[in-house]
N, C-alpha and C. Protein backbone atom coordinates (compact mmCIF):
# COMPACT_ATOMS: atom_id res chain seq x y z
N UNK A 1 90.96 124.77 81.65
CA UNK A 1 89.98 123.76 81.96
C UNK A 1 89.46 123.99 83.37
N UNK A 2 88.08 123.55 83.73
CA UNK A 2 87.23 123.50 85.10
C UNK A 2 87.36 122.56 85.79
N UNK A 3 87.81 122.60 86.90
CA UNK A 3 88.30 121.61 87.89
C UNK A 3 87.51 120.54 87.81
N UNK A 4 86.21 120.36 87.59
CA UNK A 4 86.28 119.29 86.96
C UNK A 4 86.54 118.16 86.20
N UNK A 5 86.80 118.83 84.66
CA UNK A 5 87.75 118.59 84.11
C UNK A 5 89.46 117.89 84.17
N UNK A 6 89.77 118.72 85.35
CA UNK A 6 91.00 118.67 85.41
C UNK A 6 91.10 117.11 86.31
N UNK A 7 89.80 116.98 87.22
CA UNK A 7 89.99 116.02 88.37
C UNK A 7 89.23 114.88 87.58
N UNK A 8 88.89 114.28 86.03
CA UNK A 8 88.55 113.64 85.74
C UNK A 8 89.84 113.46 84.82
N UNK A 9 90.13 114.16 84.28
CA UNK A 9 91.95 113.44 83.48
C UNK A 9 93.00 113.06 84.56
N UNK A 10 92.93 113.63 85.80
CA UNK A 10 94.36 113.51 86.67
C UNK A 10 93.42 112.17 87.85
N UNK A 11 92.15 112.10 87.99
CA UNK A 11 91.75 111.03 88.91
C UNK A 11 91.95 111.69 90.21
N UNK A 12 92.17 113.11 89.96
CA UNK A 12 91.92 113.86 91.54
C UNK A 12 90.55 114.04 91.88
N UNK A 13 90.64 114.17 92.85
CA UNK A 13 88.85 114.37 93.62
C UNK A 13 88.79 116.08 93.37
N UNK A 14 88.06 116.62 93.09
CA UNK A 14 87.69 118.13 93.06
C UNK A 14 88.52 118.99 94.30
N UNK A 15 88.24 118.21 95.68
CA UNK A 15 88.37 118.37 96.72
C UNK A 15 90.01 118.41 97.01
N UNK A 16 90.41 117.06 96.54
CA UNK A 16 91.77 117.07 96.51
C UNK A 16 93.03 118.31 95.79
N UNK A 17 92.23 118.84 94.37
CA UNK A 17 92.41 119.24 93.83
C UNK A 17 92.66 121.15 94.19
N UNK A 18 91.16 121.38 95.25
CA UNK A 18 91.12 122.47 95.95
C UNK A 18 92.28 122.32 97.39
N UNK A 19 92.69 121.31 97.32
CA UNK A 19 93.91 121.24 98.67
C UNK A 19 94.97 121.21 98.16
N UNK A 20 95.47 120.90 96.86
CA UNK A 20 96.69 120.86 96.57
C UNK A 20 96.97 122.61 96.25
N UNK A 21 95.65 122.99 95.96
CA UNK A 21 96.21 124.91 95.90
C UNK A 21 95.85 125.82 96.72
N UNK A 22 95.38 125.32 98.04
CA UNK A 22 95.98 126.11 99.28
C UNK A 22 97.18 125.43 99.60
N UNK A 23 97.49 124.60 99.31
CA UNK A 23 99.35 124.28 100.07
C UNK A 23 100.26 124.67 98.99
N UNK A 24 99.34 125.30 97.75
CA UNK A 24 100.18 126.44 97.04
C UNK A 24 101.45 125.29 95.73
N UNK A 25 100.80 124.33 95.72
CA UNK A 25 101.24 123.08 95.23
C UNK A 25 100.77 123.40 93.27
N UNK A 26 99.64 123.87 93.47
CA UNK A 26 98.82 124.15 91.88
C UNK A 26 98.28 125.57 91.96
N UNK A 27 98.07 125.97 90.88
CA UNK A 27 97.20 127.61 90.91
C UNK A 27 96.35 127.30 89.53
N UNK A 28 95.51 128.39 89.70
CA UNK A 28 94.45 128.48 88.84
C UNK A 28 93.78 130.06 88.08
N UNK A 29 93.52 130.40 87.84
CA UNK A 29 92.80 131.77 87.43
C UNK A 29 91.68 131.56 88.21
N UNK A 30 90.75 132.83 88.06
CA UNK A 30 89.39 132.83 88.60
C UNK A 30 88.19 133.65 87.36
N UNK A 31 87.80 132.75 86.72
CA UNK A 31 86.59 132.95 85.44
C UNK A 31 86.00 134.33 86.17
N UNK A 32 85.22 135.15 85.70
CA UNK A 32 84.25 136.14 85.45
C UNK A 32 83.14 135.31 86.73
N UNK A 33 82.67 134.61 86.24
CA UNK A 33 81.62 133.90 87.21
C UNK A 33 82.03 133.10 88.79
N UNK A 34 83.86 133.36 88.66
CA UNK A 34 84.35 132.84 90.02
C UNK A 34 84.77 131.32 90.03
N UNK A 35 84.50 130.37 88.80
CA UNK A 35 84.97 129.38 88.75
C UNK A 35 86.53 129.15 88.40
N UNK A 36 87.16 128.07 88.92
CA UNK A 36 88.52 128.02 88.91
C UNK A 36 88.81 127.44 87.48
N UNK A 37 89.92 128.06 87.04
CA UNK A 37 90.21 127.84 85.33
C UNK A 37 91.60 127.34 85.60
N UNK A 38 92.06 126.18 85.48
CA UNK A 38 93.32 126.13 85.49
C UNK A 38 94.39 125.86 84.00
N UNK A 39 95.25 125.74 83.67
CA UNK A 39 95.86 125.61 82.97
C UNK A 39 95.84 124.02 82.06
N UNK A 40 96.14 123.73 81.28
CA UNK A 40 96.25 122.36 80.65
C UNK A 40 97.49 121.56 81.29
N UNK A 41 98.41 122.53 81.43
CA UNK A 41 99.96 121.43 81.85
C UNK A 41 99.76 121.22 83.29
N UNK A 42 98.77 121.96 84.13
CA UNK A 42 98.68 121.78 85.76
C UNK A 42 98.38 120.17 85.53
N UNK A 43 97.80 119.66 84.44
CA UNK A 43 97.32 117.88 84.31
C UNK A 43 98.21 117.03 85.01
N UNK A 44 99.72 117.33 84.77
CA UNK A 44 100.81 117.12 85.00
C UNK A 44 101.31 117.13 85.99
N UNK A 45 101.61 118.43 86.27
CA UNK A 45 101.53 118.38 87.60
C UNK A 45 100.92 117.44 88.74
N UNK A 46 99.64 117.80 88.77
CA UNK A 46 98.68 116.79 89.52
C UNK A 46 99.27 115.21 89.85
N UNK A 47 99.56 115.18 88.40
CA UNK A 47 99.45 113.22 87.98
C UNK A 47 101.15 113.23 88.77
N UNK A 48 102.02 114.13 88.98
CA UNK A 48 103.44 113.86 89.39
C UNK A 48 102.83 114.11 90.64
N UNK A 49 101.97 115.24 91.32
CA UNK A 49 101.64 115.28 93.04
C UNK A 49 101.16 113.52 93.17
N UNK A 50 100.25 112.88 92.81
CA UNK A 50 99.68 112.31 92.93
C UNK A 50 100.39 110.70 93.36
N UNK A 51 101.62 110.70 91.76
CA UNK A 51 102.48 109.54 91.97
C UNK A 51 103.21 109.72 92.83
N UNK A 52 103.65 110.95 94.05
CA UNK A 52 104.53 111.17 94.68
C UNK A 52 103.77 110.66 95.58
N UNK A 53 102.46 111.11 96.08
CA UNK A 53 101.72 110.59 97.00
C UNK A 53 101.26 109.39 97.14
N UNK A 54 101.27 108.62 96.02
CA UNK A 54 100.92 106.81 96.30
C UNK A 54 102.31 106.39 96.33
N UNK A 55 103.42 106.84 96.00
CA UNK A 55 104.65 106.38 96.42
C UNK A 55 104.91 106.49 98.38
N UNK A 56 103.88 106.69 98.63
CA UNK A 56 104.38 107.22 100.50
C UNK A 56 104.75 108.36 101.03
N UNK A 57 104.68 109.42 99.97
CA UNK A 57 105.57 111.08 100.60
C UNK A 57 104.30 111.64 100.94
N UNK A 58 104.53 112.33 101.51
CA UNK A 58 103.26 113.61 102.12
C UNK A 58 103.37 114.62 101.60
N UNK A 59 102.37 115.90 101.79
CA UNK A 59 102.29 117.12 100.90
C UNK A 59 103.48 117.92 101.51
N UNK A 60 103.79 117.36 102.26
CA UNK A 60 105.27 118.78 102.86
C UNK A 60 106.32 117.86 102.04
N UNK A 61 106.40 116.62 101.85
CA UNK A 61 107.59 115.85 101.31
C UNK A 61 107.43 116.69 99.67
N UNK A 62 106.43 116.70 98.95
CA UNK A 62 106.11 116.94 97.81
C UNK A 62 106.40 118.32 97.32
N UNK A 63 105.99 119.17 98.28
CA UNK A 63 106.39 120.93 98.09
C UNK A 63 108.41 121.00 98.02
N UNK A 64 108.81 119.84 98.49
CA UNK A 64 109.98 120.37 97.62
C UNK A 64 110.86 119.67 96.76
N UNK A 65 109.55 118.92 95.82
CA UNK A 65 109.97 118.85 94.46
C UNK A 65 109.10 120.00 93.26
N UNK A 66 108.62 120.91 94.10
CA UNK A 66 107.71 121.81 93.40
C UNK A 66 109.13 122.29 91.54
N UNK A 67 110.07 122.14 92.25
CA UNK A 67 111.00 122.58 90.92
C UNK A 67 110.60 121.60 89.54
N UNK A 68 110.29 120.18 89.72
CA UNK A 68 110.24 119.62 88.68
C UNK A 68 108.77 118.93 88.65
N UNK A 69 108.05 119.09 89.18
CA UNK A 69 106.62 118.86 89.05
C UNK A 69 106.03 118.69 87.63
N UNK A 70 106.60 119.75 86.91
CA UNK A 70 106.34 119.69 85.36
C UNK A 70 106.44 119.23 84.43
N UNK A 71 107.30 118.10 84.64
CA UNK A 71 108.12 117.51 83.73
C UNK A 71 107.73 115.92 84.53
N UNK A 72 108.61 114.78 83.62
CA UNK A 72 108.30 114.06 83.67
C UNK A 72 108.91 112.93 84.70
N UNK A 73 108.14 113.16 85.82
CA UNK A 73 108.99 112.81 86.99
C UNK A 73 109.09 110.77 87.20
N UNK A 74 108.25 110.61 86.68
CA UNK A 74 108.53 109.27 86.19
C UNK A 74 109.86 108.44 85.56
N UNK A 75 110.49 108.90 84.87
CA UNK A 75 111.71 108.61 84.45
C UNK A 75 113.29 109.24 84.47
N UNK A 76 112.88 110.52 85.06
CA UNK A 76 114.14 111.76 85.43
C UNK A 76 114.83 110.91 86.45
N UNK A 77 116.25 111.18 86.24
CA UNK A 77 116.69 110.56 87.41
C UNK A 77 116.54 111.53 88.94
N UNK A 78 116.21 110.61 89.62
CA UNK A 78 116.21 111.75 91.42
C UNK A 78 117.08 112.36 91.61
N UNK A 79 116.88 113.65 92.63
CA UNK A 79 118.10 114.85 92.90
C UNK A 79 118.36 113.97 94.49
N UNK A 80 119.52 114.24 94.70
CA UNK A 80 119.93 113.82 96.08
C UNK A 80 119.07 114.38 97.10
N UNK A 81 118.07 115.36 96.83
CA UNK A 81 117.50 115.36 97.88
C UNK A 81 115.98 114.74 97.78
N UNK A 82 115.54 114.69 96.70
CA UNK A 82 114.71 113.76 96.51
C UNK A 82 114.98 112.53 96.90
N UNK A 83 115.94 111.88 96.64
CA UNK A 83 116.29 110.35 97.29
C UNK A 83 116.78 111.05 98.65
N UNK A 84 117.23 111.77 99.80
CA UNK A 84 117.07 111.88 101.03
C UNK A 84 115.53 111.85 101.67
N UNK A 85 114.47 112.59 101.04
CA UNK A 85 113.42 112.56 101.15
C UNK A 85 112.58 111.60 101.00
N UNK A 86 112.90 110.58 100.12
CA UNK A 86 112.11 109.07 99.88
C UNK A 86 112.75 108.19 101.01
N UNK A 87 114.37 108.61 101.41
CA UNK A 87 115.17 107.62 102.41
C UNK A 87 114.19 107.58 103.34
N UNK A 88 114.04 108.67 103.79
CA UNK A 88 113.53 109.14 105.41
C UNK A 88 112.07 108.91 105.58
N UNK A 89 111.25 108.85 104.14
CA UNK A 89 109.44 108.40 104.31
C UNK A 89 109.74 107.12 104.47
N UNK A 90 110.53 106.45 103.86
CA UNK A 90 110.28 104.48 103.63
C UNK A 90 111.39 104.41 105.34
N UNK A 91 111.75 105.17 105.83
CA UNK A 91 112.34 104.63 107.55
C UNK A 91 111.52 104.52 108.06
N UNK A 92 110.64 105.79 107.88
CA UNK A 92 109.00 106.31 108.73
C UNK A 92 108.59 105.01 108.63
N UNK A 93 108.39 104.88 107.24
CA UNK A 93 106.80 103.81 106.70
C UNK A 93 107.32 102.13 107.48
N UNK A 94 109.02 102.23 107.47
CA UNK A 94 109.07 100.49 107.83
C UNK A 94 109.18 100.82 109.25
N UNK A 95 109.27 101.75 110.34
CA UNK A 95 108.94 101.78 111.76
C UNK A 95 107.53 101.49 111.98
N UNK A 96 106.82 102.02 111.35
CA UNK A 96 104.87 102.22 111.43
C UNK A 96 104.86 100.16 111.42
N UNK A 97 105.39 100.27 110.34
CA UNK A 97 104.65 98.73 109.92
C UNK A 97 105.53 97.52 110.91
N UNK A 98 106.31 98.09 110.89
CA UNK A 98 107.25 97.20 112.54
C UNK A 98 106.42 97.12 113.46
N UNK A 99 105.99 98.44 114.18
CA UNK A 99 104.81 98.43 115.06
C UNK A 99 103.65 97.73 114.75
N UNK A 100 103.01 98.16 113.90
CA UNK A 100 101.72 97.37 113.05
C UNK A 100 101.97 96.05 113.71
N UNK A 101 102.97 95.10 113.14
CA UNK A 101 103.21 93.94 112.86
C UNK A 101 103.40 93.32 114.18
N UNK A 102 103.97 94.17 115.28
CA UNK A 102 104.29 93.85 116.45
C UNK A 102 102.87 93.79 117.42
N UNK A 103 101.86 94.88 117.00
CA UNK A 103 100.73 94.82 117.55
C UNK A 103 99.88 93.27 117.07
N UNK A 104 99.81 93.02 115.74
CA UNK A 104 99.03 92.21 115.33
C UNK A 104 99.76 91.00 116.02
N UNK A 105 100.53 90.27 115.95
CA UNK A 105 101.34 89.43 116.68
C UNK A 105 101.14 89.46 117.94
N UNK A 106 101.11 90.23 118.88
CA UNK A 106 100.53 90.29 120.41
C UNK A 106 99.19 90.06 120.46
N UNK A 107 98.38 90.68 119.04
CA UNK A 107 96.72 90.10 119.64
C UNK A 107 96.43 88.92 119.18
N UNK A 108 97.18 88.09 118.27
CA UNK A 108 97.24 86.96 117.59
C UNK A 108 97.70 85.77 119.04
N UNK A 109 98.57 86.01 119.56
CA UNK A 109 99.23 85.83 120.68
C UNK A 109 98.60 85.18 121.72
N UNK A 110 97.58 86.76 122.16
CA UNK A 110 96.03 86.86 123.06
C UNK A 110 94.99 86.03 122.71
N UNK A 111 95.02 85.68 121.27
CA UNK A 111 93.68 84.95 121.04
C UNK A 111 94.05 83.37 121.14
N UNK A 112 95.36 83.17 120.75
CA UNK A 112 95.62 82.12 120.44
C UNK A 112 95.25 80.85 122.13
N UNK A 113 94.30 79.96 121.69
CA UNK A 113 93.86 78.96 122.30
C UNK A 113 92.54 79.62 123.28
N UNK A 114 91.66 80.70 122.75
CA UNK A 114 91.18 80.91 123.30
C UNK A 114 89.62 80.75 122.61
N UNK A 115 88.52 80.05 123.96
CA UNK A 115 87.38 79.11 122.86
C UNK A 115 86.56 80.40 122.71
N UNK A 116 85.75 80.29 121.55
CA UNK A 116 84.50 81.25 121.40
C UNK A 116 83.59 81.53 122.22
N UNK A 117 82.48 81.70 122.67
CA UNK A 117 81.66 81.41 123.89
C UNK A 117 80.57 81.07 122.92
N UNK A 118 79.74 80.56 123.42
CA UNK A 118 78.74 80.14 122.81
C UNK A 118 77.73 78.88 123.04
């Protein structure tokens, strides 16, 4: 199938699709005319890069579940290093949002009793 194709069943952007295979994540053939032909099961793939990525992991977190990408990562149980790797994004993600939360609270803080001009 033509990356088109492929980024209208998986809900990848074309673009997205051309970044997940320079980080060597997906591959493709190259048609006679130079268009990218990829495989039917890469669908899969994609849709497991994809749920890894709205779960909070990044493309370096993701390259090393490249072993089971294929399969159905939705219900497999996690390898211990997969759950080390989800430990350590959701520490990241609840420091970020600590901060976040700590910023919004200081400008909430700043505004508080302060008149509009007008």
């Amino acid at each position: 199938m033509r990356i088109g194709e492929l980024a209208r069943i998986t809900g990848a952007s074309p673009r997205a699709l051309r970044h997940y295979e320079r980080e060597g994540l997906i591959a493709c053939e190259r048609a006679a005319n130079g268009y990218r032909v990829y495989d039917a099961r890469t669908a899969v793939r994609v849709r497991n890069i994809r749920h890894l990525l709205t779960a909070g992991l990044t493309l370096a977190d993701v390259r090393c579940f490249l072993a089971c990408l294929d399969g159905d990562m939705t219900t497999a149980p996690p390898s211990a290093e997969g759950l080390r790797i989800a430990r350590e994004r959701l520490a990241a993600l609840d420091e970020r949002i600590a901060a976040q939360t700590e910023a919004r609270d200081r400008l909430a803080r700043a505004l508080d009793g302060v008149v509009p001009a007008g």
